[in-house]
N, C-alpha and C. Protein backbone atom coordinates (compact mmCIF):
# COMPACT_ATOMS: atom_id res chain seq x y z
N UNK A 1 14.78 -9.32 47.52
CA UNK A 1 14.75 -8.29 46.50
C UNK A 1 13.54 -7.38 46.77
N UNK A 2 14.06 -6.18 46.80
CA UNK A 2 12.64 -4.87 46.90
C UNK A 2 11.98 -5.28 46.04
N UNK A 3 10.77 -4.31 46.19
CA UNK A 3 9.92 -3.75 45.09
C UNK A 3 10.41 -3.01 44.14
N UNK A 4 10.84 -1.81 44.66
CA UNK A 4 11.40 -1.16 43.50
C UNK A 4 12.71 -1.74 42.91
N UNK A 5 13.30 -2.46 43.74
CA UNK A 5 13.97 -2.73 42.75
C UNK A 5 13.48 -4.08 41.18
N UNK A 6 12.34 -4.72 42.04
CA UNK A 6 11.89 -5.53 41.14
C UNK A 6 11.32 -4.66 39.81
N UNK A 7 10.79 -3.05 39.73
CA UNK A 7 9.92 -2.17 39.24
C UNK A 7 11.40 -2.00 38.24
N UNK A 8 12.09 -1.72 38.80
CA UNK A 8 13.08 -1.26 38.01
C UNK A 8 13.82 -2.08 36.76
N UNK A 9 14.07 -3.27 37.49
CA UNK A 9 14.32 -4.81 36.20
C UNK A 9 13.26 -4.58 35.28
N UNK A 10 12.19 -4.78 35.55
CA UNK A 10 10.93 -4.70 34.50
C UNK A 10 10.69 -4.05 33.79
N UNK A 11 11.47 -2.29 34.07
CA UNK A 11 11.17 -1.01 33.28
C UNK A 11 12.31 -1.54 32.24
N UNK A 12 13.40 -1.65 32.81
CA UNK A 12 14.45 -1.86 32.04
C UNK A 12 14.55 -3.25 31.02
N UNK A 13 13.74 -3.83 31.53
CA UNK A 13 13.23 -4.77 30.32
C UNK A 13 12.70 -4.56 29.30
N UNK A 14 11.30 -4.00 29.84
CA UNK A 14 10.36 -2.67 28.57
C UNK A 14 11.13 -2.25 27.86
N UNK A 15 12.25 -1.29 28.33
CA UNK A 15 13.31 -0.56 27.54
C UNK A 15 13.71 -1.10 26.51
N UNK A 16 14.63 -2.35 27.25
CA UNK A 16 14.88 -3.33 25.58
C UNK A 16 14.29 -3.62 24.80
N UNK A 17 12.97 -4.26 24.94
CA UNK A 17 11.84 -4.60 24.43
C UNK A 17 11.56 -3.84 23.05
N UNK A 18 11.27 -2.31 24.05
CA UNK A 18 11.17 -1.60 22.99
C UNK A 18 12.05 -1.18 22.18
N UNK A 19 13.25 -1.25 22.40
CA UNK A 19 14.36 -0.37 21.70
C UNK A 19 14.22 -1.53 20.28
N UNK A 20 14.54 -3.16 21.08
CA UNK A 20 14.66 -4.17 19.81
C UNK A 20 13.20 -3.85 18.59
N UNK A 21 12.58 -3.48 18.94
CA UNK A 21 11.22 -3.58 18.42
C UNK A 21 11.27 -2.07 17.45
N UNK A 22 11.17 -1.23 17.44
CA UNK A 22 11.83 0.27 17.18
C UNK A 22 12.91 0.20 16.03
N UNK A 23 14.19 -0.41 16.75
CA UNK A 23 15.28 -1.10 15.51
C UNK A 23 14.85 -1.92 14.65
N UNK A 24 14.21 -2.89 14.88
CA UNK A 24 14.01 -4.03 13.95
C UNK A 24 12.49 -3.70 13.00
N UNK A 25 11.75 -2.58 13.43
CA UNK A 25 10.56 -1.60 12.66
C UNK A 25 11.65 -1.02 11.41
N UNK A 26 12.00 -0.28 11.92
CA UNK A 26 13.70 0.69 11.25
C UNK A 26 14.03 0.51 9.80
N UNK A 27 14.86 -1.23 10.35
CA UNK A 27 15.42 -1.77 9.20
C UNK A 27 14.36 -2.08 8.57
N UNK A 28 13.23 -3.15 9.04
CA UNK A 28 12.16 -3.60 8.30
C UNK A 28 11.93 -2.24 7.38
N UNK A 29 11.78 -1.15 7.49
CA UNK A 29 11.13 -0.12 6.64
C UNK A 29 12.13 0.23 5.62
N UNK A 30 13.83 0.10 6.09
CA UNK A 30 15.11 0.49 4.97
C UNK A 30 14.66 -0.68 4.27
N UNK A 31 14.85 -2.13 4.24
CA UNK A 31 14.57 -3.48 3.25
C UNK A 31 13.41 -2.92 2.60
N UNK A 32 12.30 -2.71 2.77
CA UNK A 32 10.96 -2.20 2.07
C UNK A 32 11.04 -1.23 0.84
N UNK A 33 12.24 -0.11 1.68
CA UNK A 33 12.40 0.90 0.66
C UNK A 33 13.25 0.49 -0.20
N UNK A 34 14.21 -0.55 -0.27
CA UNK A 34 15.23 -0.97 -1.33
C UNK A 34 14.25 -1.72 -1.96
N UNK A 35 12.99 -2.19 -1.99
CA UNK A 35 12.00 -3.09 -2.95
C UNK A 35 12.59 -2.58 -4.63
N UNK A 36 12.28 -1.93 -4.51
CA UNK A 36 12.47 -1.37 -5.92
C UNK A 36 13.50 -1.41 -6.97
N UNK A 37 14.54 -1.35 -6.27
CA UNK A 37 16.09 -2.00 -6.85
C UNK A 37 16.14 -3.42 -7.23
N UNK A 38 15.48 -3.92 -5.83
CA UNK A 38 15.53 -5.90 -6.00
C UNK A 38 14.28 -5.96 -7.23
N UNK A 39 13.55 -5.69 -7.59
CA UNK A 39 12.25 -5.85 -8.49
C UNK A 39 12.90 -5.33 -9.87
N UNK A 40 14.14 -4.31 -9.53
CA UNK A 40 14.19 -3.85 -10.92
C UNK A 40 15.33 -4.57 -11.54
N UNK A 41 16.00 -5.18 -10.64
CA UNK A 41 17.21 -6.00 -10.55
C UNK A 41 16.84 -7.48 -11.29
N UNK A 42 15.56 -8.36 -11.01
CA UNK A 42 14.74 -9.23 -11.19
C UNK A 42 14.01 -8.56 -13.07
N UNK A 43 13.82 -8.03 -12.80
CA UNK A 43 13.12 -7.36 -13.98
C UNK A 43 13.88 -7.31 -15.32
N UNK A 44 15.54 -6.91 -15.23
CA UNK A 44 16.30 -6.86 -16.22
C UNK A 44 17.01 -8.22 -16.66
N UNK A 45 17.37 -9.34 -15.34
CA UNK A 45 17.56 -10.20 -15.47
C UNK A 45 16.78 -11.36 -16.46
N UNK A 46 15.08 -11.66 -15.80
CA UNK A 46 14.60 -11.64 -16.74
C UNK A 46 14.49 -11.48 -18.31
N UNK A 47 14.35 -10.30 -18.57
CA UNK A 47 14.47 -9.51 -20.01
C UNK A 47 15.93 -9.68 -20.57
N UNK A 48 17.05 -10.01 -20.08
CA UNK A 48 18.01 -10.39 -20.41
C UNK A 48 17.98 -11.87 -21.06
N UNK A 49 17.58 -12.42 -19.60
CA UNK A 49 17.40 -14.21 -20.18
C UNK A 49 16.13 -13.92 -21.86
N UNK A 50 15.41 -13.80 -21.28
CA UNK A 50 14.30 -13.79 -22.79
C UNK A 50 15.18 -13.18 -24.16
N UNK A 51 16.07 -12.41 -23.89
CA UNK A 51 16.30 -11.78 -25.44
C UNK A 51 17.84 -12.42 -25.45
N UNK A 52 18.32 -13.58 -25.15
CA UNK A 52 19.57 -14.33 -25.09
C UNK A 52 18.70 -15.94 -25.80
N UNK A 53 17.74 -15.96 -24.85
CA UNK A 53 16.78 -17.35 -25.43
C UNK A 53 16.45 -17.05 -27.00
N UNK A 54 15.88 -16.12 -26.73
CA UNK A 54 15.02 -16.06 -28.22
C UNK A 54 16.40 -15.49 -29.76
N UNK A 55 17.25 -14.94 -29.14
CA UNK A 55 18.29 -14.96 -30.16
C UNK A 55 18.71 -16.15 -30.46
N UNK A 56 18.81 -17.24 -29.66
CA UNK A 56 19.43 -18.33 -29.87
C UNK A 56 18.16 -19.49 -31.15
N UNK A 57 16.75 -18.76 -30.16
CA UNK A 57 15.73 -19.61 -30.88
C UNK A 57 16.31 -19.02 -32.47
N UNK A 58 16.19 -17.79 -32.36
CA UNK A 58 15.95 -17.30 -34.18
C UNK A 58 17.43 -17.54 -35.15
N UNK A 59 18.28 -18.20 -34.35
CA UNK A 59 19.35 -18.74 -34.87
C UNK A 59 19.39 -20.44 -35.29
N UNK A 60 18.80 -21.07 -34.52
CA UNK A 60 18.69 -22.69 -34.60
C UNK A 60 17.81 -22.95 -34.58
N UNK A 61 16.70 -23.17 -33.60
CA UNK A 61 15.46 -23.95 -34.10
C UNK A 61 14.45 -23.13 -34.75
N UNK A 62 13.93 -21.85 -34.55
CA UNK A 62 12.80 -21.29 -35.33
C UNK A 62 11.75 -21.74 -35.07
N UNK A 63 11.67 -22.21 -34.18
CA UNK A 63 9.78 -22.33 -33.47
C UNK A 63 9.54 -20.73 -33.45
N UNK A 64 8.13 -21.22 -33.84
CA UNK A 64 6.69 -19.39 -34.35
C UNK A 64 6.87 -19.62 -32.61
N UNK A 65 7.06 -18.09 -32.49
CA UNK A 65 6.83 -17.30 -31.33
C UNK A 65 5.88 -17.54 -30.64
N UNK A 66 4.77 -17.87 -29.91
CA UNK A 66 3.89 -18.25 -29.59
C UNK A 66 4.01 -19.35 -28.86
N UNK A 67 4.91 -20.45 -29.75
CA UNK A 67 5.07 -21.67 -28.93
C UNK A 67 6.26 -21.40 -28.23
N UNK A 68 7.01 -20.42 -28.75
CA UNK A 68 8.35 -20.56 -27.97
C UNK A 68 8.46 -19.89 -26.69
N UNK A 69 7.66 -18.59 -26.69
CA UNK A 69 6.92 -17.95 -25.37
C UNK A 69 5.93 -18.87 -23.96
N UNK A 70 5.69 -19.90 -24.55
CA UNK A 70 4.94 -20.18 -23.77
C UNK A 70 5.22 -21.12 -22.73
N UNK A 71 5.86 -22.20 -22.50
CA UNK A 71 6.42 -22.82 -22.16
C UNK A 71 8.05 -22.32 -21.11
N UNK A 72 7.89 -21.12 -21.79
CA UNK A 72 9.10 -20.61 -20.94
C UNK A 72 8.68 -20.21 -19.36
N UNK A 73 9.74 -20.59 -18.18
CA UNK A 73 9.12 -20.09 -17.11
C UNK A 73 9.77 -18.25 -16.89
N UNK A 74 9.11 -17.50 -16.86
CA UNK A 74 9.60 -15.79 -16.19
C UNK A 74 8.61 -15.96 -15.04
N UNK A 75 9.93 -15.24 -14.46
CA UNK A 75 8.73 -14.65 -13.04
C UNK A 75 8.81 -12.79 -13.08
N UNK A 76 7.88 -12.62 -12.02
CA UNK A 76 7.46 -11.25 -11.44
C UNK A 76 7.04 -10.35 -12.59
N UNK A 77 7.18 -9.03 -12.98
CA UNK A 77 7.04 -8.08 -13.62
C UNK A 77 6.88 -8.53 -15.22
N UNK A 78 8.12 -9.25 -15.22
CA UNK A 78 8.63 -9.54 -17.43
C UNK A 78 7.59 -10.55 -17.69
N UNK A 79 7.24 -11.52 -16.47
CA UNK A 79 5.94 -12.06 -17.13
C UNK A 79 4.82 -11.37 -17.33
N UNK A 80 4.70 -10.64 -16.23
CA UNK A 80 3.15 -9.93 -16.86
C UNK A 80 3.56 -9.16 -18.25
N UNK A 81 4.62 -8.80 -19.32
CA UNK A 81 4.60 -8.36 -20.41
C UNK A 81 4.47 -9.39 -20.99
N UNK A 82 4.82 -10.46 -21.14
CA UNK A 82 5.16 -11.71 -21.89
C UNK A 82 3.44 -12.09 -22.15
N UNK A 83 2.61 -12.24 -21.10
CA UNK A 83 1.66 -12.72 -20.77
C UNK A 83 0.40 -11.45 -21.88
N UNK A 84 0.63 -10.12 -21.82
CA UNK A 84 0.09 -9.63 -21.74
C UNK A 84 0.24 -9.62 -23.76
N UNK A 85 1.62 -9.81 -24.26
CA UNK A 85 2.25 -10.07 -25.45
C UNK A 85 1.63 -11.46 -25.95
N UNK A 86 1.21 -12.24 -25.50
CA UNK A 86 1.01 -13.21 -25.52
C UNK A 86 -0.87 -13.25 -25.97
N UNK A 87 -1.35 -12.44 -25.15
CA UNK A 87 -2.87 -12.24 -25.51
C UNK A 87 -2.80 -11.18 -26.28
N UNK A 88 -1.63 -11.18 -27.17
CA UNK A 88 -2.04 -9.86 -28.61
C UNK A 88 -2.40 -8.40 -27.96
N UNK A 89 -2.08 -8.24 -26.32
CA UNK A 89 -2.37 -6.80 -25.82
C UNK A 89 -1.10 -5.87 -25.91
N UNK A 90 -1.63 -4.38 -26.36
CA UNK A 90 -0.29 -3.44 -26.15
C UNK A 90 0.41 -3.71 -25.18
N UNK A 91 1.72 -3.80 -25.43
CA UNK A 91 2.55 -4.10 -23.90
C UNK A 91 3.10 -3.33 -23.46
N UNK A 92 3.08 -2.69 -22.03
CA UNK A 92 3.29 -1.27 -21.87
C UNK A 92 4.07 -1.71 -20.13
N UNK A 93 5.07 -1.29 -19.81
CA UNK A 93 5.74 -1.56 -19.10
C UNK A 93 5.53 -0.52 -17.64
N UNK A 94 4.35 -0.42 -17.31
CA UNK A 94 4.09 0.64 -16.70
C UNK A 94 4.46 0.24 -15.61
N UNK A 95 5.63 0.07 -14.99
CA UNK A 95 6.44 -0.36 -13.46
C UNK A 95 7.10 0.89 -13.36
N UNK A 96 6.91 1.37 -11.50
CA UNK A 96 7.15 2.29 -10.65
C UNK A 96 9.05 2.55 -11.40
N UNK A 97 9.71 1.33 -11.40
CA UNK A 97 10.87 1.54 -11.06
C UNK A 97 11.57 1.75 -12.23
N UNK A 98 11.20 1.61 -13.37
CA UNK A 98 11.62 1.79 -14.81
C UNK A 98 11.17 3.44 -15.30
N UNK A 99 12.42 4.29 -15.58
CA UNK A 99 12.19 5.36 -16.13
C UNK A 99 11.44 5.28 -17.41
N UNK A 100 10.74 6.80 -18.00
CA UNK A 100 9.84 6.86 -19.17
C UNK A 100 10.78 5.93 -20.45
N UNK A 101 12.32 6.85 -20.58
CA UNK A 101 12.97 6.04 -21.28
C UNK A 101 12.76 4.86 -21.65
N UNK A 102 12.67 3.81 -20.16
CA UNK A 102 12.91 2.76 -20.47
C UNK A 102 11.91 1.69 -20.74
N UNK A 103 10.64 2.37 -20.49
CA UNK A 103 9.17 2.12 -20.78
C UNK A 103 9.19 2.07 -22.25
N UNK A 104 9.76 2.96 -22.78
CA UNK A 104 9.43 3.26 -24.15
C UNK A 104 10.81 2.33 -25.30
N UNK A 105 11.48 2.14 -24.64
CA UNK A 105 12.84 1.15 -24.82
C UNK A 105 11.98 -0.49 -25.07
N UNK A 106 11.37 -0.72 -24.03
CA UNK A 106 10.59 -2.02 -23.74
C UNK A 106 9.04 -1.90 -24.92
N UNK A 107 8.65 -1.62 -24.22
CA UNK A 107 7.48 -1.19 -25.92
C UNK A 107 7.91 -1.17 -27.00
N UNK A 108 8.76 -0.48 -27.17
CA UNK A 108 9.74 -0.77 -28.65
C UNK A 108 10.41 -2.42 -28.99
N UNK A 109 11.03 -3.15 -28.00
CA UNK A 109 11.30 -4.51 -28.00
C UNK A 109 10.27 -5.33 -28.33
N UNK A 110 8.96 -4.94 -27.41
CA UNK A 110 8.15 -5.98 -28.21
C UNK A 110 7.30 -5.34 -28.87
N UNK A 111 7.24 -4.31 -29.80
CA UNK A 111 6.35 -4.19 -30.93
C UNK A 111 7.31 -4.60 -32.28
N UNK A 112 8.40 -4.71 -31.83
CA UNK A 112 9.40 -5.54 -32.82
C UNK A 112 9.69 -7.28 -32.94
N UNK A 113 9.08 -7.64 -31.67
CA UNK A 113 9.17 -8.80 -31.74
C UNK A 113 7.76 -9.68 -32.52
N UNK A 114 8.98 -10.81 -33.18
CA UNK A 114 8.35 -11.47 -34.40
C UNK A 114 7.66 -10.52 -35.68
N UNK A 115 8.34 -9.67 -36.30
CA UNK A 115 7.81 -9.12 -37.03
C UNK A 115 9.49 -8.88 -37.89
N UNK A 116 9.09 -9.36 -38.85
CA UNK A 116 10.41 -9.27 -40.09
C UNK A 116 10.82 -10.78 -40.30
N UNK A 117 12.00 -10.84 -41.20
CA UNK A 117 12.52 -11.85 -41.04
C UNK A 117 13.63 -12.33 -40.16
N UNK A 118 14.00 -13.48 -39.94
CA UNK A 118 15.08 -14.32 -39.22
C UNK A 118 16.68 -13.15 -39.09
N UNK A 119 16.67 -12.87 -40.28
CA UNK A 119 18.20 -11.83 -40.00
C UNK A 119 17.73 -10.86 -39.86
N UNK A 120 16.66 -10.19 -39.84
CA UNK A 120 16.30 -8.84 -38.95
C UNK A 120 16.46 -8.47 -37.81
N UNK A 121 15.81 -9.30 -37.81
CA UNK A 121 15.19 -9.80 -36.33
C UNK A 121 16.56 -10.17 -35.41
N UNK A 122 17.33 -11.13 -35.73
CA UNK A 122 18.42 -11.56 -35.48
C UNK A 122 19.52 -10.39 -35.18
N UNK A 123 19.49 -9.32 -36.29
CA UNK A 123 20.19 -7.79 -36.14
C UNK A 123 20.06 -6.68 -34.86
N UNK A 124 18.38 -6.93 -35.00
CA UNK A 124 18.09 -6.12 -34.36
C UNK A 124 17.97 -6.22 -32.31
N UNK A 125 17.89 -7.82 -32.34
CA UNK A 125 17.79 -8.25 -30.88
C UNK A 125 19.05 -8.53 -30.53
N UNK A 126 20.32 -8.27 -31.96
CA UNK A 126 21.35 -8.56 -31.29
C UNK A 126 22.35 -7.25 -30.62
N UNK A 127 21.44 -6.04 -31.14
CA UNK A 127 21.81 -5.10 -31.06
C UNK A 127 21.20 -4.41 -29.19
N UNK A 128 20.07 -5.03 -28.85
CA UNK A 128 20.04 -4.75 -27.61
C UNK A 128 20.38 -5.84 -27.14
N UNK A 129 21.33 -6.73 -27.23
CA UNK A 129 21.84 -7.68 -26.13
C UNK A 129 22.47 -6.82 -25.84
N UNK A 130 24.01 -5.92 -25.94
CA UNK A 130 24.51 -5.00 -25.45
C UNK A 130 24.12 -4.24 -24.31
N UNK A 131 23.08 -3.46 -24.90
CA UNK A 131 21.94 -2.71 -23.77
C UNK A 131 21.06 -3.30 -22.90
N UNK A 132 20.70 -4.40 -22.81
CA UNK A 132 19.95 -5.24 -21.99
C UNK A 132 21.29 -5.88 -21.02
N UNK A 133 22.47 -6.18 -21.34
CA UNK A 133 23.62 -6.55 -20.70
C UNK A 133 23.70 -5.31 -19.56
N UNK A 134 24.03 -4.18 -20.50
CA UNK A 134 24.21 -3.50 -19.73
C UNK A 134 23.53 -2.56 -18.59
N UNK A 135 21.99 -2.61 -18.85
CA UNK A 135 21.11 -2.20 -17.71
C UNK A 135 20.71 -3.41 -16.83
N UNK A 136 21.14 -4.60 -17.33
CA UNK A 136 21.19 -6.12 -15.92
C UNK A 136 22.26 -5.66 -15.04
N UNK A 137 23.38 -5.20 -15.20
CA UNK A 137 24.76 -5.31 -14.91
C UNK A 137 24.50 -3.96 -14.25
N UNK A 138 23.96 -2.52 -14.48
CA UNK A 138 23.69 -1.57 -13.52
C UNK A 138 22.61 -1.90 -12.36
N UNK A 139 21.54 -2.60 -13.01
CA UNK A 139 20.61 -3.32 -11.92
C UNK A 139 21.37 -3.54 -10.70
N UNK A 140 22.07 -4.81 -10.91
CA UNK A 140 22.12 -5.39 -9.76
C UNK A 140 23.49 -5.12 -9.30
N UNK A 141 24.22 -3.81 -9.69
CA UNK A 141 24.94 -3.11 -8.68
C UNK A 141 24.18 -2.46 -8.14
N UNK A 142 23.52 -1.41 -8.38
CA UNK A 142 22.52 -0.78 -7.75
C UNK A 142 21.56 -1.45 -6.66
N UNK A 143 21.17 -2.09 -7.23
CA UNK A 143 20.41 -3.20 -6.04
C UNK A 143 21.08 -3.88 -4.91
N UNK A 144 22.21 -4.13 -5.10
CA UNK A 144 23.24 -4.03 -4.23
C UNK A 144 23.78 -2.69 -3.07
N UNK A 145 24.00 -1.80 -3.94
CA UNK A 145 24.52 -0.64 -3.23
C UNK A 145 23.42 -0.30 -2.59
N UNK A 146 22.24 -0.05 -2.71
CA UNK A 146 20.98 0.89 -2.50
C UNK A 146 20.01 0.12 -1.47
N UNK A 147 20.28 -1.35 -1.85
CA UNK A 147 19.70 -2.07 -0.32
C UNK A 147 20.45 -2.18 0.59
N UNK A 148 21.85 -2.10 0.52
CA UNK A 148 22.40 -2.50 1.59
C UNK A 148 22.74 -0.75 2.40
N UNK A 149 22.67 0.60 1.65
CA UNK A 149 22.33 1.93 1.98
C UNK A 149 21.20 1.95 2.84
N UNK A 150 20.05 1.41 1.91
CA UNK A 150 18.43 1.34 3.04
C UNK A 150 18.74 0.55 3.87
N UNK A 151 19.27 -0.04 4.36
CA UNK A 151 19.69 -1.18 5.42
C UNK A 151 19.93 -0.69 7.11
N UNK A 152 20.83 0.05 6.39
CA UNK A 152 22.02 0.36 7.42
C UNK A 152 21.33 1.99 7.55
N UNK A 153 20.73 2.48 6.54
CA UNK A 153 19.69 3.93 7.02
C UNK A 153 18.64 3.70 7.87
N UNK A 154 18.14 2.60 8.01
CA UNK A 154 17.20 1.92 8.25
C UNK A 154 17.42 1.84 10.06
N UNK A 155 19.15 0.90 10.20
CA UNK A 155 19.27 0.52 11.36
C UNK A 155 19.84 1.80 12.49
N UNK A 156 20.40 2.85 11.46
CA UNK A 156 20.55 4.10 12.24
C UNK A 156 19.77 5.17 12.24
N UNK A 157 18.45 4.84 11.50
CA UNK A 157 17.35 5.66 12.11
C UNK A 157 16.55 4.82 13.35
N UNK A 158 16.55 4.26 13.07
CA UNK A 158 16.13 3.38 15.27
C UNK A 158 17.28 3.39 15.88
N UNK A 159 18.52 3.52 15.46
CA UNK A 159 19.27 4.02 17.01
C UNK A 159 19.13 5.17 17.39
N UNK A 160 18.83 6.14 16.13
CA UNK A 160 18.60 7.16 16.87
C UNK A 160 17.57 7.69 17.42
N UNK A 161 16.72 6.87 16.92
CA UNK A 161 15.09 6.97 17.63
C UNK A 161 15.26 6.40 19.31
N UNK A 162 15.85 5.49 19.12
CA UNK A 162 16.09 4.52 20.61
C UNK A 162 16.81 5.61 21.00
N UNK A 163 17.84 6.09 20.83
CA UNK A 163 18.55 6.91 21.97
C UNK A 163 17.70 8.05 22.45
N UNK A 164 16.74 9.03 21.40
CA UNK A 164 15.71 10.48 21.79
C UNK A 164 14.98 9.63 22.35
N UNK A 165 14.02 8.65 22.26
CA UNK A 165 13.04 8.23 22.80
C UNK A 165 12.83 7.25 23.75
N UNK A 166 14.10 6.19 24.36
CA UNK A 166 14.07 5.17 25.37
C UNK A 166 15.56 5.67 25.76
């Protein structure tokens, strides 16, 4: 085997090298940009489970809020409100991915929570199960459609980088 031809296997190795590396940058950056869907997707789910729990609490057992919050496991975002509800602080939903609307939707949920009585209360959280149903249920179509969009935007912006540039 030549030299050059050995020069040549090797370039053409580089090539791949880089092309895989380029593509797989690509997608890594489309998954990154769908963050926001999966977080907001996580976020409503959450807030769904909590206002399904706590309707059920203010129907049968009636444990004071406090104990019934606490013990519960949430993850990501709805805990830091829970947490923040929890130390008697304004709770303010200030996440990238939630419109003003819905900032002000959520602030409203918990400056209502535990305050009235049992059938108020009961009225009123049963009235955003509906709306909490239904922004879980746009979530995670969206989070669906929009990561698997950044995905595939993702994997055909490095082919086309790989094809102008290797």
């Amino acid at each position: 085997m030549s030299i050059a031809s050995s020069i040549k296997t090797e370039t053409m190795w580089l090539k791949l090298l880089l092309a895989f590396l380029i593509i797989a940058f690509s997608v890594a950056l489309g998954y990154f940009a769908a963050e926001k869907f999966r977080e907001r997707r996580a976020f409503y789910a959450q807030f769904d489970l909590f206002n399904a729990r706590y309707l059920n609490e203010l129907a049968y057992a009636r444990t004071p809020l406090y104990e019934f919050i606490r013990p519960a496991e949430y993850k990501g975002d709805f805990s830091k409100l829970l947490s923040a509800f929890c130390r008697r602080e304004r709770v303010e939903a200030d996440f990238g991915y939630l419109s003003e609307e819905e900032k002000t939707e959520c602030a409203d949920y918990f400056s209502m929570l535990g305050k009235g009585d049992a059938a108020s209360q009961s009225g009123y959280f049963g009235g955003k199960k509906m709306l909490l149903d239904e922004k879980k249920k746009k979530a995670e179509e969206e989070a669906a459609s929009r990561g698997s969009l950044y995905l595939k935007l993702g994997l055909l912006a490095g082919l086309a980088f790989v094809i102008l540039i290797v």
